[in-house]
C-alpha atoms as a PDB file:
ATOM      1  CA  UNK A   1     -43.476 -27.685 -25.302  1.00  0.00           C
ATOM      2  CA  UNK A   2     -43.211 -26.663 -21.931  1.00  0.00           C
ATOM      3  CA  UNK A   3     -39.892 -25.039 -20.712  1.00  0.00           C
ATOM      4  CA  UNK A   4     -37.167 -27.075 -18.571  1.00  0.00           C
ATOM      5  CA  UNK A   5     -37.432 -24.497 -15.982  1.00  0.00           C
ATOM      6  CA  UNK A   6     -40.139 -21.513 -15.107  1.00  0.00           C
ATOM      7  CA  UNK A   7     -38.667 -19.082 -12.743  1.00  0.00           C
ATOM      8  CA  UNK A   8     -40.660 -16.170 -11.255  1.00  0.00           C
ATOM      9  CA  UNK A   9     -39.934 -13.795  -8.231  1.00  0.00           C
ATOM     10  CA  UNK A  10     -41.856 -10.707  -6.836  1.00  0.00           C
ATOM     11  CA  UNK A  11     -39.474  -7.736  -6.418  1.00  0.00           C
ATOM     12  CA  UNK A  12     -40.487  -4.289  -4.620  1.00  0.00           C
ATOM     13  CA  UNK A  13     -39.595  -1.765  -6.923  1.00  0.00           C
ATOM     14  CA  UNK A  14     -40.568  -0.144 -10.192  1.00  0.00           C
ATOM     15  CA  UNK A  15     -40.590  -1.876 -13.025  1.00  0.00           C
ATOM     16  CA  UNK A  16     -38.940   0.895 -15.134  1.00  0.00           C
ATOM     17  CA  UNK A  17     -36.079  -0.043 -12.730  1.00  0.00           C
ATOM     18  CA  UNK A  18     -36.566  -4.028 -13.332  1.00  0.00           C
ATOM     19  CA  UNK A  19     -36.516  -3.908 -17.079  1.00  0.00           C
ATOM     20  CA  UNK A  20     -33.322  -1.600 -17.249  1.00  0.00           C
ATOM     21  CA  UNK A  21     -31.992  -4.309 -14.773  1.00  0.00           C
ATOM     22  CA  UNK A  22     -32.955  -7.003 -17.429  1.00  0.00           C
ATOM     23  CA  UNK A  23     -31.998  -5.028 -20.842  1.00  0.00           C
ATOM     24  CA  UNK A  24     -29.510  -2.912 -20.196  1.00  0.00           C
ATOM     25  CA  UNK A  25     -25.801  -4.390 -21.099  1.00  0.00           C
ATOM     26  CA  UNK A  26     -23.919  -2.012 -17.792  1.00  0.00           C
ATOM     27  CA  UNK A  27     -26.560  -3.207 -15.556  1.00  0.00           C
ATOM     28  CA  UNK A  28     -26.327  -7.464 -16.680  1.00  0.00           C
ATOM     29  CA  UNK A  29     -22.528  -6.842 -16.326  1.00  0.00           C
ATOM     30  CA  UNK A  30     -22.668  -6.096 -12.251  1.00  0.00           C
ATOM     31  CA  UNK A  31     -24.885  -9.299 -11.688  1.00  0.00           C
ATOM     32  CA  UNK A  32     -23.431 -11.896 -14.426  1.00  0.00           C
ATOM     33  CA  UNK A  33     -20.204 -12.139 -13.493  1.00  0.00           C
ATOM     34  CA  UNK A  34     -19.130  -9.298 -16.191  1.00  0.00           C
ATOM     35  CA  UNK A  35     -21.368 -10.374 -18.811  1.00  0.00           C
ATOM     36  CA  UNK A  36     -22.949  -7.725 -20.702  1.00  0.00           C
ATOM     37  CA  UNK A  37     -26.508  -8.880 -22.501  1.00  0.00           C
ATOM     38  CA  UNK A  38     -26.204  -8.117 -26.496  1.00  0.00           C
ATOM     39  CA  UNK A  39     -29.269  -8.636 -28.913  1.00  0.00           C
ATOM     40  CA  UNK A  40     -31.650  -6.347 -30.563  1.00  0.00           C
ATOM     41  CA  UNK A  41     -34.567  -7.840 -28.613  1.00  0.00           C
ATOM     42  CA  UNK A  42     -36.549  -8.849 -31.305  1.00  0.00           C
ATOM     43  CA  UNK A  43     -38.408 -12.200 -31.190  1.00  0.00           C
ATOM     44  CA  UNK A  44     -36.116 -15.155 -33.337  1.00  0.00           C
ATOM     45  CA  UNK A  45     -33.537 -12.735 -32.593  1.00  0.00           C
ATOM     46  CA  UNK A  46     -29.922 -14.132 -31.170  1.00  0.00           C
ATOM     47  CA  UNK A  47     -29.106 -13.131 -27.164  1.00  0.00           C
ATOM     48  CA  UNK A  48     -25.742 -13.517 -25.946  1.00  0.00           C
ATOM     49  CA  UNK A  49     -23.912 -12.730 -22.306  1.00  0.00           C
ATOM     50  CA  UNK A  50     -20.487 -11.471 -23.206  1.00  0.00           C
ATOM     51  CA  UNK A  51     -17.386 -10.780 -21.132  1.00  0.00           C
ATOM     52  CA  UNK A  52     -13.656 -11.410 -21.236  1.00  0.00           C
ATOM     53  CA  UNK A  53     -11.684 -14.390 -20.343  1.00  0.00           C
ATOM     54  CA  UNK A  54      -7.749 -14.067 -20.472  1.00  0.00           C
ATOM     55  CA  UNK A  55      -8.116 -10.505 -22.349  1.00  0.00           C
ATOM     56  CA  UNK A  56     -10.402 -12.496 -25.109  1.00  0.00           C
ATOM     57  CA  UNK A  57     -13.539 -11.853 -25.645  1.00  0.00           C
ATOM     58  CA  UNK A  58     -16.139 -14.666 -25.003  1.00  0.00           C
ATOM     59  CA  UNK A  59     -19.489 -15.470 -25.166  1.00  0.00           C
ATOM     60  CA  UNK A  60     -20.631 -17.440 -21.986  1.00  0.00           C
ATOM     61  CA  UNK A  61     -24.517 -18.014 -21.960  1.00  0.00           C
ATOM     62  CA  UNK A  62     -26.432 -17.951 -25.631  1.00  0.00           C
ATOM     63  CA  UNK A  63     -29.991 -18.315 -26.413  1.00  0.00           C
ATOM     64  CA  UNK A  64     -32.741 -16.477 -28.641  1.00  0.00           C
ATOM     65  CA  UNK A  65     -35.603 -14.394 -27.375  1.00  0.00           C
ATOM     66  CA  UNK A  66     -38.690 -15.773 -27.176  1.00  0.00           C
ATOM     67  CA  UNK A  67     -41.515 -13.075 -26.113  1.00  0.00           C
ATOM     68  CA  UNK A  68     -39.915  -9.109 -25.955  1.00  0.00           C
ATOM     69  CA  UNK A  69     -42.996  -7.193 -24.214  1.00  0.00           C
ATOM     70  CA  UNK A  70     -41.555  -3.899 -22.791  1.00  0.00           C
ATOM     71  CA  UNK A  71     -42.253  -3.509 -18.831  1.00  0.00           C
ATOM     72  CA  UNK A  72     -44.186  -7.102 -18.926  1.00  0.00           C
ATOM     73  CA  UNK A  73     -42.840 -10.020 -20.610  1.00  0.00           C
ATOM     74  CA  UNK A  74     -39.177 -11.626 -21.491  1.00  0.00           C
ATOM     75  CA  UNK A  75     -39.064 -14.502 -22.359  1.00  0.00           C
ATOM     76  CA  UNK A  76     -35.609 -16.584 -23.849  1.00  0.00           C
ATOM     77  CA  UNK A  77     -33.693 -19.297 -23.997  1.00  0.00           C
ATOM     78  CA  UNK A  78     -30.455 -20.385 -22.511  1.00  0.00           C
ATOM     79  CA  UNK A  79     -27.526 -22.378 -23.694  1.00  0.00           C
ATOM     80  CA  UNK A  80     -23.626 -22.987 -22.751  1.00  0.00           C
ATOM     81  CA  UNK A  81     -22.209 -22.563 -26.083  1.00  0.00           C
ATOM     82  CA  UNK A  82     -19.265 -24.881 -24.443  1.00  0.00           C
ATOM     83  CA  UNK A  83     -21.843 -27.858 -24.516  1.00  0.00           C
ATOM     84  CA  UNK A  84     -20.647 -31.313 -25.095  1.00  0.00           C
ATOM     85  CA  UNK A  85     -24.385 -31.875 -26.848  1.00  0.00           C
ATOM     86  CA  UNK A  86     -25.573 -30.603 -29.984  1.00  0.00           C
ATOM     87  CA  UNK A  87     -27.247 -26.930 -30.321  1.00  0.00           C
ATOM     88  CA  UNK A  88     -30.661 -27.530 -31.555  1.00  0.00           C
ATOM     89  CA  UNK A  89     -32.084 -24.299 -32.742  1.00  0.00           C
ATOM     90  CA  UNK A  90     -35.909 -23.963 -31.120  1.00  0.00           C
ATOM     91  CA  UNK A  91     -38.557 -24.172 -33.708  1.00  0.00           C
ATOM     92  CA  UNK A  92     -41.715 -23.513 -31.923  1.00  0.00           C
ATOM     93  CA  UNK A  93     -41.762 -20.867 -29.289  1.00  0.00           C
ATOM     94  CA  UNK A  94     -44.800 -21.649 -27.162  1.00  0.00           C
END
């Protein structure tokens, strides 16, 4: 199956600096909208974007990561949890 959307972008700086950007819960916070990132990384594992709503604590964006390849690959999927269609879980990754 071949994803819904492929995004790429080139970015001049080090990659030590990209991953932290990509993994780290402080750093997802300052660039989705307050959402910090929480999973253990682990392929099949859950990935959610959590922040606070009204003083309650919601989770925004889900998905489960796909590929976890420190400093060269992350791959997951994205869903609103507030969808009006069913979650399917993914069974095949690639």
């Amino acid at each position: 199956m071949k994803p819904f959307v492929l995004s790429q972008i080139d970015i001049a700086a080090p990659k030590e600096k990209i991953w932290d950007a990509l993994i780290n819960p402080d750093m997802t916070a300052r660039y989705m909208f307050g959402c910090r990132v929480t999973t253990d990384w682990k392929p099949g594992s859950r990935v959610d974007w959590v922040g606070t709503h009204e003083g309650k604590e919601v989770t925004f964006v889900t998905g489960h990561v796909v590929t976890y390849e420190p400093y060269a690959v992350l791959e997951y999927t994205v869903i609103d949890p507030f969808a009006t269609y069913p979650l399917r879980p993914r069974t095949t990754w690639r």
